[in-house]
Each structure stands twice: as C-alpha cells, then as structure tokens.
Protein backbone atom coordinates (compact mmCIF):
# COMPACT_ATOMS: atom_id res chain seq x y z
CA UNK A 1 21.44 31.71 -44.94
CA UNK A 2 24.40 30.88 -42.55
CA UNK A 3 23.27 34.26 -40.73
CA UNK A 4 20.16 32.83 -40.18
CA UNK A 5 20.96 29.60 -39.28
CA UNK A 6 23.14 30.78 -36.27
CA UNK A 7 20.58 33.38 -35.06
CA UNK A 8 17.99 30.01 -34.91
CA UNK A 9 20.85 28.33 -33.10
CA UNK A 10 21.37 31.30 -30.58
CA UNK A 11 17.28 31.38 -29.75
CA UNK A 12 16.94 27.40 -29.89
CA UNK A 13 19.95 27.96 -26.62
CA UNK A 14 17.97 30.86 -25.22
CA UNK A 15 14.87 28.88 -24.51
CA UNK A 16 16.52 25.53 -24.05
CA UNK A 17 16.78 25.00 -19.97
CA UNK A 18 19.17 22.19 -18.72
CA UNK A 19 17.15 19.54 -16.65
CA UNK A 20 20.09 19.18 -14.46
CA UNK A 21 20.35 22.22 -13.28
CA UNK A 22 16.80 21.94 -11.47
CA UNK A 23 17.79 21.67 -7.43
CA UNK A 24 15.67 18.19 -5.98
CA UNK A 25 12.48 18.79 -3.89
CA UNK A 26 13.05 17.75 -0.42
CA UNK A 27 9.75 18.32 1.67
CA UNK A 28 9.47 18.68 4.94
CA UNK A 29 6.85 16.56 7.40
CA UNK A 30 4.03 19.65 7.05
CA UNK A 31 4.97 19.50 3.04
CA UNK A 32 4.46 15.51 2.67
CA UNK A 33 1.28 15.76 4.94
CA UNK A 34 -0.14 18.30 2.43
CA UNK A 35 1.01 16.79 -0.69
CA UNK A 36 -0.78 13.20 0.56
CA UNK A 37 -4.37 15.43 1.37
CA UNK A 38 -3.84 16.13 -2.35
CA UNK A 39 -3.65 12.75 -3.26
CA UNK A 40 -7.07 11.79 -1.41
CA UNK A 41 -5.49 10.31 1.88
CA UNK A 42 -7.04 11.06 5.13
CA UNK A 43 -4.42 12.92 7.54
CA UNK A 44 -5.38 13.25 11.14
CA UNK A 45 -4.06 13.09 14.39
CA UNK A 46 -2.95 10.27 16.11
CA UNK A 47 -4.63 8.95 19.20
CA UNK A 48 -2.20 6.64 19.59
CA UNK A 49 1.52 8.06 19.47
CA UNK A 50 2.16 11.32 20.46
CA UNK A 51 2.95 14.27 17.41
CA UNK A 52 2.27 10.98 15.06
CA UNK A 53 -0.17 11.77 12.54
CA UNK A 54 -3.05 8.95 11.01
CA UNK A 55 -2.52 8.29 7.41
CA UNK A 56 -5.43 6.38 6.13
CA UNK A 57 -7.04 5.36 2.43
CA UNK A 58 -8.69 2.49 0.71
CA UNK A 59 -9.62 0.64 4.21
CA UNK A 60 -5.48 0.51 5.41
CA UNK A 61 -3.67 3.08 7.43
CA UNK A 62 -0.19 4.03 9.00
CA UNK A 63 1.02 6.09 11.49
CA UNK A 64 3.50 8.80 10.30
CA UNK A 65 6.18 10.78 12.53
CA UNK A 66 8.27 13.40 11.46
CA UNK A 67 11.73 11.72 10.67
CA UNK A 68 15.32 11.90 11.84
CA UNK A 69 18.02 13.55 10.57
CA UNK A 70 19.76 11.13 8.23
CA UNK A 71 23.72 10.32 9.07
CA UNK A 72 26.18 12.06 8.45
CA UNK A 73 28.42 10.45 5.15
CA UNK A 74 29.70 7.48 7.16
CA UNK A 75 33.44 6.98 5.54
CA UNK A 76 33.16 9.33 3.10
CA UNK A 77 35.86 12.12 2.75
CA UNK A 78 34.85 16.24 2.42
CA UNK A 79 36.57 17.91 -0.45
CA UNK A 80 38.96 19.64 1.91
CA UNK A 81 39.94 16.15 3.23
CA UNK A 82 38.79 16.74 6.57
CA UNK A 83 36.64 13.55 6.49
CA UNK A 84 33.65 15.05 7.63
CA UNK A 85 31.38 14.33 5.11
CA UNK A 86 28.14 16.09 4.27
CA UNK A 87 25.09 15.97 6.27
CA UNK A 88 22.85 13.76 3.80
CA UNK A 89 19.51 15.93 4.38
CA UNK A 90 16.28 14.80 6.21
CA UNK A 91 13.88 11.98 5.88
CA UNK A 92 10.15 13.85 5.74
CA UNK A 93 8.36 10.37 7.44
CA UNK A 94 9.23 7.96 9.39
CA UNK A 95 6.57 4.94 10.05
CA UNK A 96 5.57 4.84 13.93
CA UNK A 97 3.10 2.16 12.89
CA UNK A 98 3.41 0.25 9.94
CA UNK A 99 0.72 -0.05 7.09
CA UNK A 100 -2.37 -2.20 7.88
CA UNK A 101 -5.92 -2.68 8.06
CA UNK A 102 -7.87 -0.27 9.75
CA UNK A 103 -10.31 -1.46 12.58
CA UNK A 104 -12.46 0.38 14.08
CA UNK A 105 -9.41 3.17 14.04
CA UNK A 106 -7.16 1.33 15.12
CA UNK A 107 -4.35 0.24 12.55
CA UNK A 108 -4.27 -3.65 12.60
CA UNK A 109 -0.85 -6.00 12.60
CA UNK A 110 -0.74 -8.19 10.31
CA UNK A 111 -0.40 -11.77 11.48
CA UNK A 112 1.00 -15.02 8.98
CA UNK A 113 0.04 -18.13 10.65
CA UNK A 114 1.50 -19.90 7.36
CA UNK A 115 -1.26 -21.43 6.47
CA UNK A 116 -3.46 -18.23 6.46
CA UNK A 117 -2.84 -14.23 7.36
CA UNK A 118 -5.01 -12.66 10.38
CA UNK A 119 -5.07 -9.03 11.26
CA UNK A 120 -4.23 -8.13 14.72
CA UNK A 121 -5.39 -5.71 17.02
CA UNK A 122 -5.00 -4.98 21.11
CA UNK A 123 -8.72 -6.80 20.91
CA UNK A 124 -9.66 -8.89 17.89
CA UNK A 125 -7.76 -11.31 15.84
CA UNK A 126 -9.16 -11.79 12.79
CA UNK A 127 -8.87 -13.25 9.09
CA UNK A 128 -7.71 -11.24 6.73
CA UNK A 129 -9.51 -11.12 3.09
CA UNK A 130 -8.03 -10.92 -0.14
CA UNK A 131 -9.57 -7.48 -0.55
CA UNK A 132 -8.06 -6.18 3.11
CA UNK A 133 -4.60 -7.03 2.02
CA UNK A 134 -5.03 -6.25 -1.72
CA UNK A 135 -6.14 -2.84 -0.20
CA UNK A 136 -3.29 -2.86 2.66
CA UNK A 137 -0.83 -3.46 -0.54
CA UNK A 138 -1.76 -0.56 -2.62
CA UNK A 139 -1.80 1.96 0.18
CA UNK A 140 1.72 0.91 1.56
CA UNK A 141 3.06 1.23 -2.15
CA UNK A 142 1.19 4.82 -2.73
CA UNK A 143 2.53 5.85 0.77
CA UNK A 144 5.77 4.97 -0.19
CA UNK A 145 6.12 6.21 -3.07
CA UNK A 146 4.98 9.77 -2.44
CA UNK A 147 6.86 9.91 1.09
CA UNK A 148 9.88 8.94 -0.70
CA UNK A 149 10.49 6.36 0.96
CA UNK A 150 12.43 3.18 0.41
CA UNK A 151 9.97 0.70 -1.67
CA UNK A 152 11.56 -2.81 -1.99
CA UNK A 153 11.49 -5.51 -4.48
CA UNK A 154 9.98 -8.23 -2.17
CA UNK A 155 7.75 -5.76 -0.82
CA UNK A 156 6.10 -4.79 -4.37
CA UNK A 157 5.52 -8.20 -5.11
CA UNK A 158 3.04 -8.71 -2.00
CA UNK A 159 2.20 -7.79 1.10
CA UNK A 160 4.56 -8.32 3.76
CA UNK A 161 3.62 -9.73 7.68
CA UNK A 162 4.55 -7.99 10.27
CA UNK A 163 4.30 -11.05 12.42
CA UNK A 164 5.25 -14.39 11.31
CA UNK A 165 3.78 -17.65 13.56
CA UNK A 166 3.84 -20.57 12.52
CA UNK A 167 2.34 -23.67 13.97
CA UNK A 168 4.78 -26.24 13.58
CA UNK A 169 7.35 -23.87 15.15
CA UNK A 170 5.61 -22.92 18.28
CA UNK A 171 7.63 -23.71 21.35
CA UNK A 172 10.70 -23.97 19.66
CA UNK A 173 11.84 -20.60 20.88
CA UNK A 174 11.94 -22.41 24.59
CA UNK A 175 15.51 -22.28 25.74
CA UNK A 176 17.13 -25.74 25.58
CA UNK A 177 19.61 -26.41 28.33
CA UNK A 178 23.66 -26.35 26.29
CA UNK A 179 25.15 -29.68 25.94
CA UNK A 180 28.11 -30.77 27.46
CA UNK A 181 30.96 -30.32 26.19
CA UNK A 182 33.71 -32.66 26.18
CA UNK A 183 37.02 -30.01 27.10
CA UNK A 184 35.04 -28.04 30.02
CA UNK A 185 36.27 -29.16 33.57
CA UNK A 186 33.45 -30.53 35.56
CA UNK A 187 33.87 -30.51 39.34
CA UNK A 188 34.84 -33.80 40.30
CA UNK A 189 38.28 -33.69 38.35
C-alpha cells in the first residue's frame, strides 16, 4: 500500500508544472498589432503621424506608435553592487493620439465645457452623446488592457477630457501685472 502510495506521489510530481516557472509574454509593437486584429479592432496606417498606426472599434479610435525603451532601474542597485540596475524591458505602444471619437477618420479631442462634453476636431466642434463616449470608454479600457498598458482608477470610472474649458474661468489665464511689494527698492529712494 505505502509502495503504491509513493509511486502516485512520484507521477502526481511528474505531471504537476509550477506556474511560476512560466517566463511573462512581452510582445513587441508587430505582436500587439496582431493580437488587437484578433480581438476585432481595425489596424491601419496612420495618415496622420508618421510609422503611427490607426487603432479603431466601436465608433472611437487611437493612434498607436511603437514605444520607448523603458528606464533603466532608477536607484536601484545590480547584484554585483555596481548600481546599474537592469534595463526594465520595452513598452509595445505608446499613444500618439489619445482615444476618441472617430470623425470622418479623424480621431476627435474630447472637449469638457463643464456644463457639457464636445468632441473636437481641426474642423467641427461638436456635442458629444452618451453613446460616443460610452463607446470612447469601452475602447480606451479594451485598448488598455490588451496593450498592457497602465489603466487607472479614475479613468475606469468614466471617461476622461482631454481638454478641460470652462466658462466661468475663461480669461483668467491673462497674465496679471505682480503687486508691489513692500521691501523692493523703487527708483526714487
């Protein structure tokens, strides 16, 4: 019985593979462009920026380029001490354009006016629906999340302007003249 028992133990280790031990994916630009075809986004070229590439589904779009090398370990110490640090691998995409609407091919900023969002382009501004930026939501999020990219929290809870203008603060920006101040020599004295 015991006999038994330890040849069960010897297959059940045999056929048992570690989950650790599996090395991470890390795609490269052509890689992430095929794996998003898969996922029923339309990839084409981009008339807009040069070697960018037009990601587009469910009515939004972005404009992907292949990304930078990532920094090196900033402070961190090598294991022989030498303080070089590893290099931290490659981002596959980087956003050229960010995720909005797409008019007429063109992808759209979108505009918060506070009391309602627009979408931008170089020739139309105009209101956005609750469908265009339901759909501009879900596509950022999808992007994101096979890209590997960086999805924040305040991001998943909405969609996110990429221009904010409101009203009652227009013409603030003007530069106001600095007040005197009471220790600067003036001329006179």
């Amino acid at each position: 019985m015991q006999d038994v028992a330890i040849q069960l133990y010897f297959i059940i280790l045999a056929d048992w593979n570690d989950p650790m031990s599996r090395k991470s994916r890390n795609p490269n630009f052509d890689q992430t462009l095929e794996t998003l075809r898969t996922h029923s986004f339309d990839v084409q070229p981009s008339t807009v920026v040069a070697g960018g590439v037009l990601v587009s589904k469910h009515g939004a779009g972005a404009v992907l380029v292949p990304g930078q090398p990532a920094r090196k370990n900033a402070g961190n110490v090598s294991e022989d001490g030498s303080g070089a640090g590893d290099e931290a691998g490659i981002s596959p995409a980087a956003f050229a354009e960010r995720p909005g609407a797409l008019v007429n091919g063109e992808v759209a900023q979108l505009l918060d006016r506070g009391y309602q969002k627009f979408i931008k382009t170089s020739k139309f501004e105009l209101p956005a629906s609750a469908s265009q930026l339901q759909a501009i939501h879900l596509f950022s999020e999808e992007l994101k999340q096979l890209t590997g990219a960086i999805s924040l929290y305040n991001e998943s809870l909405g969609t996110t302007s990429d221009l904010y203008e409101y009203d009652r603060l227009k013409g603030r920006e003007a530069a106001q003249p600095a007040p005197a101040t009471p220790w600067a020599l003036t001329a006179g004295h």
